[in-house]
Protein backbone atom coordinates (compact mmCIF):
# COMPACT_ATOMS: atom_id res chain seq x y z
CA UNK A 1 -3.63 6.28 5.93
CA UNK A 2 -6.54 5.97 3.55
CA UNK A 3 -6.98 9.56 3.27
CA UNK A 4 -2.81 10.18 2.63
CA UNK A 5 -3.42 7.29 -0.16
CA UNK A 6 -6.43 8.76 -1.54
CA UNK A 7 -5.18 12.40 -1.65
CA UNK A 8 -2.76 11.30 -4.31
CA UNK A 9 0.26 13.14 -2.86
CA UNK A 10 3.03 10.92 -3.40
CA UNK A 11 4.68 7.36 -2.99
CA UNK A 12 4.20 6.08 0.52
CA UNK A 13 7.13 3.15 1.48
CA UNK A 14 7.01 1.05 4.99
CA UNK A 15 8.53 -2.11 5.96
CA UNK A 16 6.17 -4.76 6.70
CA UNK A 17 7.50 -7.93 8.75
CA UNK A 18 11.46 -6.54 7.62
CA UNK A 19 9.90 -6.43 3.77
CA UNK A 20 9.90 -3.48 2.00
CA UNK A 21 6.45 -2.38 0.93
CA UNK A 22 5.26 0.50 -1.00
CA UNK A 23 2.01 2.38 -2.60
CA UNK A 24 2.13 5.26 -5.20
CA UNK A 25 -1.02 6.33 -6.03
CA UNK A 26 -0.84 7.29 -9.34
CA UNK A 27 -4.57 8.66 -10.64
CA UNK A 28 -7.78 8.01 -8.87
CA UNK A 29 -8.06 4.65 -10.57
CA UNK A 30 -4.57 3.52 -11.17
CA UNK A 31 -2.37 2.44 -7.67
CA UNK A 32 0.58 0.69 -7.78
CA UNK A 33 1.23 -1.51 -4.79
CA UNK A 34 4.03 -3.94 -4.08
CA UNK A 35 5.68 -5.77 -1.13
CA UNK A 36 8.85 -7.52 -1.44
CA UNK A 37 8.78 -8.93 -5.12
CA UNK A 38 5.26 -8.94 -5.38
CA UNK A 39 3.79 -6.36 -7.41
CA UNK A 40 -0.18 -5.54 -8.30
CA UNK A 41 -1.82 -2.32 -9.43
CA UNK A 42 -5.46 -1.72 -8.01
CA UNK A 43 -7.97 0.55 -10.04
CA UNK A 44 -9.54 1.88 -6.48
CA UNK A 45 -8.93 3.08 -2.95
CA UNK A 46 -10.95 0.19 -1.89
CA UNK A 47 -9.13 -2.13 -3.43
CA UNK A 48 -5.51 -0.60 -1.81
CA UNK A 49 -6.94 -1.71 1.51
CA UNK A 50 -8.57 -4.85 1.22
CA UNK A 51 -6.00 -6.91 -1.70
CA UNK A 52 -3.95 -9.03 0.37
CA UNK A 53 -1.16 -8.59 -1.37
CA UNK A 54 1.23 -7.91 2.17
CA UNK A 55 2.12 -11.59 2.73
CA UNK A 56 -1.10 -12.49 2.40
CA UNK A 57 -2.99 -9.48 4.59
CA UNK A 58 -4.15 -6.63 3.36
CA UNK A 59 -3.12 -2.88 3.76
CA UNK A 60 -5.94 -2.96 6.41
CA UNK A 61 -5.41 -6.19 8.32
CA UNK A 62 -1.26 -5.13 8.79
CA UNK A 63 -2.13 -1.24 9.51
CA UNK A 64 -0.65 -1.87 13.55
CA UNK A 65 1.91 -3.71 12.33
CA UNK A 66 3.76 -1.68 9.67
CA UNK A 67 7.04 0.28 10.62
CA UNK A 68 9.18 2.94 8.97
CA UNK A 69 6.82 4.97 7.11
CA UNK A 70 8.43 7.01 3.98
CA UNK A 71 5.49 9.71 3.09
C-alpha cells in the first residue's frame, strides 16, 4: 500500500472499524489523510504510515484490519 500511496496515482478510500477513511496523495510532500471527521495533511510518505490519525493507529498499525478498498 505504501508503494500505491507513494506512486501518486489517485485517492485511495477504505473503511476502517465501519469509518470511512481516505488518502489522496496530492504531490510528493503534500497528503491529505482523514478518517471519519478527522482530517490532517502529512508532508511525507513516512509520515502517511506512522500518524495515528485512524482512531488513534496509524495507516501501518490498522493495515490487516482495513476493508473496502476504493483505489
Amino acid at each position: 500500500m505504501k508503494n500505491r500511496i507513494a506512486s501518486l496515482s489517485g485517492f485511495i478510500g477504505f473503511d476502517y472499524n465501519d469509518t470511512p477513511c481516505g488518502i489522496d496523495p496530492i504531490n510528493q510532500s503534500h497528503f491529505e489523510m482523514w478518517c471519519g471527521n478527522d482530517y490532517i495533511t502529512a508532508k511525507s510518505i513516512d509520515e502517511v504510515m506512522t500518524t495515528k490519525i485512524f482512531n488513534g493507529n496509524s495507516l501501518t498499525d490498522i493495515f490487516d484490519k482495513i476493508t473496502n478498498f476504493d483505489f
